[in-house]
N, C-alpha and C. Protein backbone atom coordinates (compact mmCIF):
# COMPACT_ATOMS: atom_id res chain seq x y z
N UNK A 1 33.55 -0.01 -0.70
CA UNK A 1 32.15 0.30 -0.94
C UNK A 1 31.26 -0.74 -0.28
N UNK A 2 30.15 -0.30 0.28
CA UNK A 2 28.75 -1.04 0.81
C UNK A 2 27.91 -1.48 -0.32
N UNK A 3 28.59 -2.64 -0.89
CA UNK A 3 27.81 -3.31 -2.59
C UNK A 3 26.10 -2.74 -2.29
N UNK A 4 25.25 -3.74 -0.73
CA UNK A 4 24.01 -3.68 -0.59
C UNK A 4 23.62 -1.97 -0.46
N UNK A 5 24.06 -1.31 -0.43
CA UNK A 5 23.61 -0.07 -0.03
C UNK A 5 24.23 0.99 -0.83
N UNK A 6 25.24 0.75 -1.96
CA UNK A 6 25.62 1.67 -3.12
C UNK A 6 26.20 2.60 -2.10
N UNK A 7 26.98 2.70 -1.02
CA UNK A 7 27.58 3.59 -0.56
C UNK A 7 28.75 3.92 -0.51
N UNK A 8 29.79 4.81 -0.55
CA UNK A 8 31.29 4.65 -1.06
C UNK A 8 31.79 4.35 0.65
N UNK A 9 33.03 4.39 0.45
CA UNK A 9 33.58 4.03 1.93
C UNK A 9 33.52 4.63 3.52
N UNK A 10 32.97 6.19 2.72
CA UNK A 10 32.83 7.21 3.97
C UNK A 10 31.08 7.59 4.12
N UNK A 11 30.50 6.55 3.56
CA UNK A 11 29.31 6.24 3.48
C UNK A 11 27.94 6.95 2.58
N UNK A 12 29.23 7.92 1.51
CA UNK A 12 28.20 8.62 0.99
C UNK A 12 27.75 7.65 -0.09
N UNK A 13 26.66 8.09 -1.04
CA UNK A 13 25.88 7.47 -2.15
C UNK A 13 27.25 7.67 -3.00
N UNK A 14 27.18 5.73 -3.83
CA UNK A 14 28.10 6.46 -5.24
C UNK A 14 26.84 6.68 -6.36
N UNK A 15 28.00 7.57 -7.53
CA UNK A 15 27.22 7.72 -8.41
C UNK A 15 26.11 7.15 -8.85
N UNK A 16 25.14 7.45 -9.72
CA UNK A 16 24.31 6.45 -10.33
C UNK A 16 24.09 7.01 -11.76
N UNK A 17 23.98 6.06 -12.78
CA UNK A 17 24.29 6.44 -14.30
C UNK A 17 23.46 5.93 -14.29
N UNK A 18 22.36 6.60 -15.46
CA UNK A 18 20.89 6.21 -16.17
C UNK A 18 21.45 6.79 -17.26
N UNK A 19 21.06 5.22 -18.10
CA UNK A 19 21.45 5.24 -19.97
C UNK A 19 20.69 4.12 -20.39
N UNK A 20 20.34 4.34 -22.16
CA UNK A 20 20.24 3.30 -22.63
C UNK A 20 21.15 2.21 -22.26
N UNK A 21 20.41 0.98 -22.56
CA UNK A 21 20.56 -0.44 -22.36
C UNK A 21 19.95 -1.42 -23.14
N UNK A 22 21.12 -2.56 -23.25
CA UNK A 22 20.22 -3.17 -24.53
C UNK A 22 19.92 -4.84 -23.91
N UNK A 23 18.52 -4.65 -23.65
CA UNK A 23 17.76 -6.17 -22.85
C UNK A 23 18.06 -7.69 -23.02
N UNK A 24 19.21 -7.46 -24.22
CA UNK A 24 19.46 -8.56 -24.30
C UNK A 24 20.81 -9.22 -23.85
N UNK A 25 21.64 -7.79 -23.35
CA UNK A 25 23.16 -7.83 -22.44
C UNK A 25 22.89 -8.97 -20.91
N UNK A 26 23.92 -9.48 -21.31
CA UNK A 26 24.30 -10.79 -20.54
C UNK A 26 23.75 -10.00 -18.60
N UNK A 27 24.13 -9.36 -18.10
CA UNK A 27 23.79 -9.00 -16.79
C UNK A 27 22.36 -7.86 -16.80
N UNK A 28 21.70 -7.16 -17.54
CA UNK A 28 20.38 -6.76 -18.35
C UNK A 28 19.71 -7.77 -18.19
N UNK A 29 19.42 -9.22 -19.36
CA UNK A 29 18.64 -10.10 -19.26
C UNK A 29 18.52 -10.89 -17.94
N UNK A 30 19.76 -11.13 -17.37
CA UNK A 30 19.54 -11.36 -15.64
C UNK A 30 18.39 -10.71 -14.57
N UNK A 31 18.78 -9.65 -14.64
CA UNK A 31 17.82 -8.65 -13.80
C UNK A 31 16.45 -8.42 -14.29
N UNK A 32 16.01 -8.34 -15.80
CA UNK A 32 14.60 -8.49 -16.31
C UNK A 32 14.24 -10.01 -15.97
N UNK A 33 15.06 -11.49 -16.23
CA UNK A 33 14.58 -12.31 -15.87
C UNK A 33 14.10 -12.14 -14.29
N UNK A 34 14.93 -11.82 -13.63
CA UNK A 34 14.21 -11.39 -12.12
C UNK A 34 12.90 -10.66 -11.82
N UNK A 35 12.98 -9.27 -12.58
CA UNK A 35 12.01 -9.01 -12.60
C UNK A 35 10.43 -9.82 -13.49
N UNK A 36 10.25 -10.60 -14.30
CA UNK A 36 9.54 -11.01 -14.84
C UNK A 36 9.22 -12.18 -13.62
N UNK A 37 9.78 -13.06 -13.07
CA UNK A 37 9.95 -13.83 -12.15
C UNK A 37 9.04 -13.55 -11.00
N UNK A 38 9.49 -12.04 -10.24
CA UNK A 38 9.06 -11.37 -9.26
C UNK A 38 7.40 -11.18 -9.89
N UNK A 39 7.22 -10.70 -11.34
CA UNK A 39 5.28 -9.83 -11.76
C UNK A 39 5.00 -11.35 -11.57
N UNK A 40 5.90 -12.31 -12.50
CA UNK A 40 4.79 -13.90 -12.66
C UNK A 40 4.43 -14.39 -11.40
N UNK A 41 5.41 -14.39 -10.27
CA UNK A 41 5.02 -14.81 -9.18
C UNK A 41 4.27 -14.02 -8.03
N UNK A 42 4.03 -12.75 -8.48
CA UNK A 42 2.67 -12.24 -7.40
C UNK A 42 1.73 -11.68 -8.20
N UNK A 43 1.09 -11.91 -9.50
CA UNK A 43 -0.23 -11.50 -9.44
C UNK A 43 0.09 -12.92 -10.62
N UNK A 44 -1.65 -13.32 -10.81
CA UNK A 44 -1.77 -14.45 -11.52
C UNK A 44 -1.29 -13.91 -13.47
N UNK A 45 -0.81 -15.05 -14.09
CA UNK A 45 -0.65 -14.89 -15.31
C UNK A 45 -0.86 -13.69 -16.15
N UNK A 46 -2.80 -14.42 -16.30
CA UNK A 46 -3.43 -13.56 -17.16
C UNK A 46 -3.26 -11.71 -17.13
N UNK A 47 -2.96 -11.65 -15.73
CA UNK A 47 -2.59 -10.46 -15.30
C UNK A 47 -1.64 -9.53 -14.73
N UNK A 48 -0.67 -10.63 -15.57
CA UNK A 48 1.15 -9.73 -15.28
C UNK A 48 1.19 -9.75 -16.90
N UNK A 49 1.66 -8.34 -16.87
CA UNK A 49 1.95 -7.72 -18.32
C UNK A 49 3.27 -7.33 -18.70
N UNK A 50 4.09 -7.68 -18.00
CA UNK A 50 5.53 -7.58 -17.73
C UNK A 50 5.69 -7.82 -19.13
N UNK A 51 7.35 -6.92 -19.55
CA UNK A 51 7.56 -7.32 -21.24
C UNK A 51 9.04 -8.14 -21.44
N UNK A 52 8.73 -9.16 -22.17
CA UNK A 52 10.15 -9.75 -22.55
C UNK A 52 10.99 -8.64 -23.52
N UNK A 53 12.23 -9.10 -23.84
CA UNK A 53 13.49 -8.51 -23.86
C UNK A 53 13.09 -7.93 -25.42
N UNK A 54 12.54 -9.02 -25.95
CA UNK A 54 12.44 -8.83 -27.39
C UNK A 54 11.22 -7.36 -27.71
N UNK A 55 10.30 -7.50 -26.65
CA UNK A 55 9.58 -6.41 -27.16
C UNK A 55 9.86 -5.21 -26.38
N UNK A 56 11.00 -5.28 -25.25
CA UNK A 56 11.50 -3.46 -25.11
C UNK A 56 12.63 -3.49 -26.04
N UNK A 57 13.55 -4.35 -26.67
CA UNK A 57 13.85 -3.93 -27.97
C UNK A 57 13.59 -3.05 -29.01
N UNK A 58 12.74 -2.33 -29.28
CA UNK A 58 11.62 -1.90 -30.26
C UNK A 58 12.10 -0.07 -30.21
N UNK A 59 11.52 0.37 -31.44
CA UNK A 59 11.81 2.14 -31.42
C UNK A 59 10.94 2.53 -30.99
N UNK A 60 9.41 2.17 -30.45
CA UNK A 60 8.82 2.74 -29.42
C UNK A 60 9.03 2.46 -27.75
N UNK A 61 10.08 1.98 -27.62
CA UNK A 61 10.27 1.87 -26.27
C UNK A 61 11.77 2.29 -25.75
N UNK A 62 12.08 3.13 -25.19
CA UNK A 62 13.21 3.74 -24.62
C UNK A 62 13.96 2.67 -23.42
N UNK A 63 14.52 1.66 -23.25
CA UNK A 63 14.79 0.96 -21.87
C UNK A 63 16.13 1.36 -21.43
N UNK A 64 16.23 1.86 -20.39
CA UNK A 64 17.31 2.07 -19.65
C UNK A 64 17.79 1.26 -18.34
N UNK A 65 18.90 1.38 -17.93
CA UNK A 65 19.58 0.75 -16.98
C UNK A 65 19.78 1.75 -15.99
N UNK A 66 20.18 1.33 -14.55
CA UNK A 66 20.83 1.97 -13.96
C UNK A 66 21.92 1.57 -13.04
N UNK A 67 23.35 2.04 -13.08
CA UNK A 67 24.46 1.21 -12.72
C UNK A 67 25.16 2.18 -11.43
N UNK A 68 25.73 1.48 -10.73
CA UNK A 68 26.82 2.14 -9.72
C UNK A 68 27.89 1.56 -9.97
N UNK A 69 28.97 2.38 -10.46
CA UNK A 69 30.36 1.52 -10.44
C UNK A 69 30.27 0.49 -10.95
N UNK A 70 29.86 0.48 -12.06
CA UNK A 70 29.56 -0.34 -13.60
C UNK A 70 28.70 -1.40 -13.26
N UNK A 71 27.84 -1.38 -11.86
CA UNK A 71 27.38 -2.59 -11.57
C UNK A 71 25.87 -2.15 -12.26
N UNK A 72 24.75 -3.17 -12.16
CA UNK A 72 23.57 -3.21 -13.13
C UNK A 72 22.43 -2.98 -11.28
N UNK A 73 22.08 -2.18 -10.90
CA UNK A 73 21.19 -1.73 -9.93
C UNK A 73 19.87 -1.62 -10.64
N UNK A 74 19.50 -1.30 -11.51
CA UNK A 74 17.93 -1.03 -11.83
C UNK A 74 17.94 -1.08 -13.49
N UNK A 75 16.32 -1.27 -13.81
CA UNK A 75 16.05 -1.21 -15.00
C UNK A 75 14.61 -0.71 -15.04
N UNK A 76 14.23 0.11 -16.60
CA UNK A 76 13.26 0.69 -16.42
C UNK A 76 12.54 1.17 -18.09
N UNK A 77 11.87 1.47 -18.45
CA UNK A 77 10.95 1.55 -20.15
C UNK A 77 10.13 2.70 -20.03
N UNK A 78 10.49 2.96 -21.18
CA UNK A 78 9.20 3.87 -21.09
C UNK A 78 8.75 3.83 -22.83
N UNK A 79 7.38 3.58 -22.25
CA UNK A 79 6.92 2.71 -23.97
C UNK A 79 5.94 3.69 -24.80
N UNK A 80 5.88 4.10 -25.74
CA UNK A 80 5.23 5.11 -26.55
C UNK A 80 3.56 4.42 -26.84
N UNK A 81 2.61 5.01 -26.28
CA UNK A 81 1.35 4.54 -26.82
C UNK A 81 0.80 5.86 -27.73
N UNK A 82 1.18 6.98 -27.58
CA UNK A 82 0.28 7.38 -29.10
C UNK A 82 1.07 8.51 -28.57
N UNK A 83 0.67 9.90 -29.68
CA UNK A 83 2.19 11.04 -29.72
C UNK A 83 1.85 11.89 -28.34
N UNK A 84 1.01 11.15 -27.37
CA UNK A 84 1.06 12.52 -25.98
C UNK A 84 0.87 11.84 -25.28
N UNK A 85 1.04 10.20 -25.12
CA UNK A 85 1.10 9.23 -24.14
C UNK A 85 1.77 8.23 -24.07
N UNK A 86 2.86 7.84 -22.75
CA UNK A 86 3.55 7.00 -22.91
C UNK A 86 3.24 6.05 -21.57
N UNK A 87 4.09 4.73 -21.41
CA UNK A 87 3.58 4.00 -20.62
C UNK A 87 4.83 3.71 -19.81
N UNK A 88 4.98 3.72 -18.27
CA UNK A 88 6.37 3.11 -17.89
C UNK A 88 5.86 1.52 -17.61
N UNK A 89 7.07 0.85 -18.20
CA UNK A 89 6.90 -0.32 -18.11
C UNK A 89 9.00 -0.65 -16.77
N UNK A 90 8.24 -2.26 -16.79
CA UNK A 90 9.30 -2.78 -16.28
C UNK A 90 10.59 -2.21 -15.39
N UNK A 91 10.07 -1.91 -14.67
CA UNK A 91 10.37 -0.82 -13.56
C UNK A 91 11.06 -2.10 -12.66
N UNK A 92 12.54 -1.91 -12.18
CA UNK A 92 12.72 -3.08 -11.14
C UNK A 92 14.47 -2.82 -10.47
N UNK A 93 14.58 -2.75 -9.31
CA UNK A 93 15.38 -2.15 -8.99
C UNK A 93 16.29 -3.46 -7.88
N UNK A 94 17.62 -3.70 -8.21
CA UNK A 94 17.75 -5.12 -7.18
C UNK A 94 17.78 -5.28 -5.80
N UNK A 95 16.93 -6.51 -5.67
CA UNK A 95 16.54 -6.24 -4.10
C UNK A 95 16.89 -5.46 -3.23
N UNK A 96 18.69 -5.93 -3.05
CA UNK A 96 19.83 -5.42 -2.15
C UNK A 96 19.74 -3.58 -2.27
N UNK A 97 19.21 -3.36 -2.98
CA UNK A 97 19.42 -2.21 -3.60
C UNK A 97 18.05 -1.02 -3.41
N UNK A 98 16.93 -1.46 -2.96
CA UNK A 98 16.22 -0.55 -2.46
C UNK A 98 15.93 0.11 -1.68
N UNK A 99 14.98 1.28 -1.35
CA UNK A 99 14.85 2.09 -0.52
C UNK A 99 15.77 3.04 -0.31
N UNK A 100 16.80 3.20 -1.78
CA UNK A 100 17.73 4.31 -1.35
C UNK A 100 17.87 5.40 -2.70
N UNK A 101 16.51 5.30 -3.15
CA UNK A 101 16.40 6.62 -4.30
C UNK A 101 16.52 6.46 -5.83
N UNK A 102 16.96 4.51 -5.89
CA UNK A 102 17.70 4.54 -7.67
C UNK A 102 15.96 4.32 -8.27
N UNK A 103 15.10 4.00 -7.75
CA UNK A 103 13.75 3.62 -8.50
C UNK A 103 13.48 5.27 -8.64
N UNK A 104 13.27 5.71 -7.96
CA UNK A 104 12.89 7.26 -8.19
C UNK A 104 13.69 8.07 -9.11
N UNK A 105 15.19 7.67 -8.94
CA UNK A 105 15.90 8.29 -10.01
C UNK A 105 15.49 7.79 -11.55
N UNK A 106 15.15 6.61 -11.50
CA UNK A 106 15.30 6.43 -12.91
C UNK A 106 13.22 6.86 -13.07
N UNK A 107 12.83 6.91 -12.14
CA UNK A 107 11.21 6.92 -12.70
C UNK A 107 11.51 8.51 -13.38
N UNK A 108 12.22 9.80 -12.55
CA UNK A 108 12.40 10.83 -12.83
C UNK A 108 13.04 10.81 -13.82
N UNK A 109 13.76 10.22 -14.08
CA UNK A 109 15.00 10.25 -15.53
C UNK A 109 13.57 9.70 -16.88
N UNK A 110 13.07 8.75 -16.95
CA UNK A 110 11.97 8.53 -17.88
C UNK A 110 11.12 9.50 -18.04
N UNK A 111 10.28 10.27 -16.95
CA UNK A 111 9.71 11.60 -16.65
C UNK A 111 10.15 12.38 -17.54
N UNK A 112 11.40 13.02 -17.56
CA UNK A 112 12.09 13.74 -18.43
C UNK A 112 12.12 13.58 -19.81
N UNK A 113 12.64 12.41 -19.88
CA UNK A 113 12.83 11.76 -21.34
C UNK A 113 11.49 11.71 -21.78
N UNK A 114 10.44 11.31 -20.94
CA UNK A 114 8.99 11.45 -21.86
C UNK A 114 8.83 12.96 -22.05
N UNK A 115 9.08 14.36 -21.31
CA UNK A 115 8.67 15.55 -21.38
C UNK A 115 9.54 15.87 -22.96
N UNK A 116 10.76 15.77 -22.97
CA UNK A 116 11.58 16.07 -24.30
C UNK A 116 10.59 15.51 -25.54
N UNK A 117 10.58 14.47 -25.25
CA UNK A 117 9.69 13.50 -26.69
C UNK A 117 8.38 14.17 -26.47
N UNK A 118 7.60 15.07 -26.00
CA UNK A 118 6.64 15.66 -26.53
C UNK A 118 5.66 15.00 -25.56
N UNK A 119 5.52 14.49 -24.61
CA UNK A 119 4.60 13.27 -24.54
C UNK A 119 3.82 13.85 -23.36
N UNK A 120 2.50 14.39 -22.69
CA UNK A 120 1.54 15.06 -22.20
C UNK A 120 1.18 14.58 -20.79
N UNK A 121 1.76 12.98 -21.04
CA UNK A 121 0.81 11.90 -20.05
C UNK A 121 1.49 11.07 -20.11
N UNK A 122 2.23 10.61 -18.57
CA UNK A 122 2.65 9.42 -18.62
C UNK A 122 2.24 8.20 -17.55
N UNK A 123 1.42 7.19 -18.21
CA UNK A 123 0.46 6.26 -17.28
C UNK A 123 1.78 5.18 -16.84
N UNK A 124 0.73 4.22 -15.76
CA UNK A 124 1.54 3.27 -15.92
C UNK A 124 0.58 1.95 -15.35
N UNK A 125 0.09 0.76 -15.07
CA UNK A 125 -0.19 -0.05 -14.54
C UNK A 125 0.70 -0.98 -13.49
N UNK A 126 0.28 -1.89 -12.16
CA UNK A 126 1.31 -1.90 -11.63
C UNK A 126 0.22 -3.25 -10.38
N UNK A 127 0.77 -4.00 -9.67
CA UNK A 127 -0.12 -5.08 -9.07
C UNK A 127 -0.66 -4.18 -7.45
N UNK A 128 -1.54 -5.11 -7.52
CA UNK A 128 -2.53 -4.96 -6.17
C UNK A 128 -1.76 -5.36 -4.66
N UNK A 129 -1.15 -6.63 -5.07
CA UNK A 129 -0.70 -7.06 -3.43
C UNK A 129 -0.11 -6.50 -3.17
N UNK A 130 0.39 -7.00 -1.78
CA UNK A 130 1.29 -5.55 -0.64
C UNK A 130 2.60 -6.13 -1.33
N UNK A 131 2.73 -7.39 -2.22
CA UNK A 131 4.70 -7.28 -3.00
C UNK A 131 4.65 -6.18 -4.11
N UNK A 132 3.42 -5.14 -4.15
CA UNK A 132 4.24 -3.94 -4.85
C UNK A 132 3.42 -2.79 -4.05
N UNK A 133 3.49 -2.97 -3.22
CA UNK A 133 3.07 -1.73 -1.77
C UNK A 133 3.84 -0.01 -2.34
N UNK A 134 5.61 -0.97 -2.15
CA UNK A 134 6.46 0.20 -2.36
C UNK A 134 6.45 0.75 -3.55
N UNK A 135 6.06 -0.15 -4.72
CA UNK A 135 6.48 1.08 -5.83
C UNK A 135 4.71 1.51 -6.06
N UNK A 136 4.09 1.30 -5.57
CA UNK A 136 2.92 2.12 -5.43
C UNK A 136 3.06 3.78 -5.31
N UNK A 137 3.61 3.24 -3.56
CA UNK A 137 3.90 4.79 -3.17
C UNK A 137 5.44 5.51 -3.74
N UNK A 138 6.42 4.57 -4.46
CA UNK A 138 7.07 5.04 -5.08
C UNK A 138 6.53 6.13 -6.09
N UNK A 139 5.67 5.32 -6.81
CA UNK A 139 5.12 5.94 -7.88
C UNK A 139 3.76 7.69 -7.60
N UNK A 140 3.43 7.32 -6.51
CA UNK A 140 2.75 8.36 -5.58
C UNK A 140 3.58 10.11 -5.26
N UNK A 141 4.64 9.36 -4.72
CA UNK A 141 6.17 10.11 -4.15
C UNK A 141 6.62 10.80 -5.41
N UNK A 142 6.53 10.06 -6.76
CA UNK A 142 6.66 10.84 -8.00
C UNK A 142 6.23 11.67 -8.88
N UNK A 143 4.40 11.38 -8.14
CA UNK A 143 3.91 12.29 -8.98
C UNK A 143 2.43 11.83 -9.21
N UNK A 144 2.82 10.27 -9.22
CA UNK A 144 1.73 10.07 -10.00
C UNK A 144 0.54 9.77 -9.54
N UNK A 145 -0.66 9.56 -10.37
CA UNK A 145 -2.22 9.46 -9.46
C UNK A 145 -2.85 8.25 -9.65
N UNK A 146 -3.98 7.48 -8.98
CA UNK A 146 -4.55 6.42 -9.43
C UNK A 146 -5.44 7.10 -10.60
N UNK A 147 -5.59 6.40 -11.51
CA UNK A 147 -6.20 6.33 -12.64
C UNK A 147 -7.10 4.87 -13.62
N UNK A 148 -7.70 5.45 -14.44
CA UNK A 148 -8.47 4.21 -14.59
C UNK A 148 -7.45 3.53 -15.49
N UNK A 149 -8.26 2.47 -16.23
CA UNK A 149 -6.72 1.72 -17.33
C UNK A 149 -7.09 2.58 -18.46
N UNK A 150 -5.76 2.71 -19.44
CA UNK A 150 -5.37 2.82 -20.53
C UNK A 150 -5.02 1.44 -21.05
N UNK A 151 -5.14 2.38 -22.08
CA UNK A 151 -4.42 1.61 -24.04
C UNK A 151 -5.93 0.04 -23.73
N UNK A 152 -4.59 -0.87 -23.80
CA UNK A 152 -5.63 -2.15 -23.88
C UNK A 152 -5.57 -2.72 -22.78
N UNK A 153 -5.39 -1.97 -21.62
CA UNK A 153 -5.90 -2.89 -19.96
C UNK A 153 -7.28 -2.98 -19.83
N UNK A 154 -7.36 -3.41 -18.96
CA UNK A 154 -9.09 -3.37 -18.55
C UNK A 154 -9.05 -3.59 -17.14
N UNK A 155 -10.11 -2.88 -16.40
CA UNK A 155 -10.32 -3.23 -15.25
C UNK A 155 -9.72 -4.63 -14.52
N UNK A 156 -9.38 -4.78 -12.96
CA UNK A 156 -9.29 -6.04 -13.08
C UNK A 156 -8.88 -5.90 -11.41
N UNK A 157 -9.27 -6.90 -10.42
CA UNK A 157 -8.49 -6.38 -8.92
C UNK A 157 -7.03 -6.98 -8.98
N UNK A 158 -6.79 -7.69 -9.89
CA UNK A 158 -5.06 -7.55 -9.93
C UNK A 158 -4.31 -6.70 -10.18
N UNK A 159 -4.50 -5.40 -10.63
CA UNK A 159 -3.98 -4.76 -11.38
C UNK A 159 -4.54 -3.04 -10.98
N UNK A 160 -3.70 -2.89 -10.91
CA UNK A 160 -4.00 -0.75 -10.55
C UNK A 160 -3.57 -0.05 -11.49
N UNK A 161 -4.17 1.36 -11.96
CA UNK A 161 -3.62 1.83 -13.16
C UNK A 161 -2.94 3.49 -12.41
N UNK A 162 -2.01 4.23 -12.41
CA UNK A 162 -1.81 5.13 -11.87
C UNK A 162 -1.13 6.02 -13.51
N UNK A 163 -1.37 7.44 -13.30
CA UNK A 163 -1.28 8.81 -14.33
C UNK A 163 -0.63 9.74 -13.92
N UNK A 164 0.53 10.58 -14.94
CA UNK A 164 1.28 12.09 -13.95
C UNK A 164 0.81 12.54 -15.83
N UNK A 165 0.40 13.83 -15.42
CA UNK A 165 0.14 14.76 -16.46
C UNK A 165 1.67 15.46 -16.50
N UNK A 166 2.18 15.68 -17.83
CA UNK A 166 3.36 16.62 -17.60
C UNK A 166 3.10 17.76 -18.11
N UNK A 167 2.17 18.32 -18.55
CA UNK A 167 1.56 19.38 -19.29
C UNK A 167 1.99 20.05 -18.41
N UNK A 168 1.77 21.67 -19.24
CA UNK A 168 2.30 22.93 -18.68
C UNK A 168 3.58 22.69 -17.98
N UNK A 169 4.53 22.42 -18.60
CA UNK A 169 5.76 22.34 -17.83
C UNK A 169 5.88 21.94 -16.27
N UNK A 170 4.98 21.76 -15.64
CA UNK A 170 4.76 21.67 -13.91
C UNK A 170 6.63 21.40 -13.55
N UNK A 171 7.04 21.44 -12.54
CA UNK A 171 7.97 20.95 -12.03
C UNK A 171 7.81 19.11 -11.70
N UNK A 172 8.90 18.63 -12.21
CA UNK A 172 8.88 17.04 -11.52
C UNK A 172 9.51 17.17 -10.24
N UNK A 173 8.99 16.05 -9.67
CA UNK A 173 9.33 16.11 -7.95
C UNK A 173 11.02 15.90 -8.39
N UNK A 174 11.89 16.48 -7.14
CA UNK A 174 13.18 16.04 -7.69
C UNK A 174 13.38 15.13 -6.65
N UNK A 175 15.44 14.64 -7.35
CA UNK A 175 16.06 13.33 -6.62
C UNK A 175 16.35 14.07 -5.03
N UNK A 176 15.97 12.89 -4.11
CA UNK A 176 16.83 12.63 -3.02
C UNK A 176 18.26 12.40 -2.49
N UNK A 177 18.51 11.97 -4.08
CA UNK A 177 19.96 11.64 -4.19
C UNK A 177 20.98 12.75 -3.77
């Protein structure tokens, strides 16, 4: 297998498994420490909202993993703000490991999981500089729209707020995979 590129030997994609995960598993807390690392170090403090382990712990927040061949490739939340709106949080996929569909898989896999749980609207907030360019248009590619802030954000040029309505059943964009 191509570890950097999740490809099996004859170069196709291997599997990819999206499941619960629990943030506080020894190779889990690795990859959120990365990701927290990556929000603290490109937009200032006050305005990385990134969540420690302890608060996607919680029964309003769903956090999943995503693995190839038991390895830990991505992680991802999707956090309950009231019964027809949820929030994706902590979205982060490992370096070696992008541009080949697992961020989209798991944004679509949360998509879902928010449509089952009833949920109407799923926002998300996300940084300004070009170090989150891609999951901008990741997030674009999925569905979703710029929007103003929710819950308790507030305006701010660090910070962008983007929205996918799931009402009326619409179709979600599907995997590439």
């Amino acid at each position: 297998m191509t570890e950097e590129a999740g490809l099996g030997p004859a170069g196709e994609p291997t599997p990819l498994e999206i499941g619960a995960e629990d943030p506080r598993s020894e190779d889990v807390a690795a990859m959120l420490d990365a990701h927290l690392a990556f929000a603290r170090g490109s937009t200032p403090a006050t305005f990385a909202f990134a969540l420690e382990a302890e608060q996607l712990d919680r029964p309003d927040v769903a956090f999943v993993g995503a693995r190839q061949d038991g390895r830990l490739v991505g992680i991802a939340a999707l956090k309950r703000i009231d019964d027809g709106h949820a929030e994706l949080k902590s979205m982060h996929v490992r370096a070696g490991q992008r541009g080949h569909g697992i961020g989209r898989d798991m944004v679509l896999h949360l998509l879902e999981l928010a449509r089952r749980r009833g949920y109407g609207r799923v926002s998300l907030e996300t940084g300004t500089t070009d170090d989150f360019r891609a999951a901008r248009a990741l997030y674009g590619r999925c569905g979703f729209e710029p929007s103003g802030p929710f819950g308790d954000y507030r305006p701010s040029p660090h910070n962008t707020f983007m929205t996918i309505d799931l009402g009326d059943e619409a179709p979600l964009p599907r995997s590439d995979r």
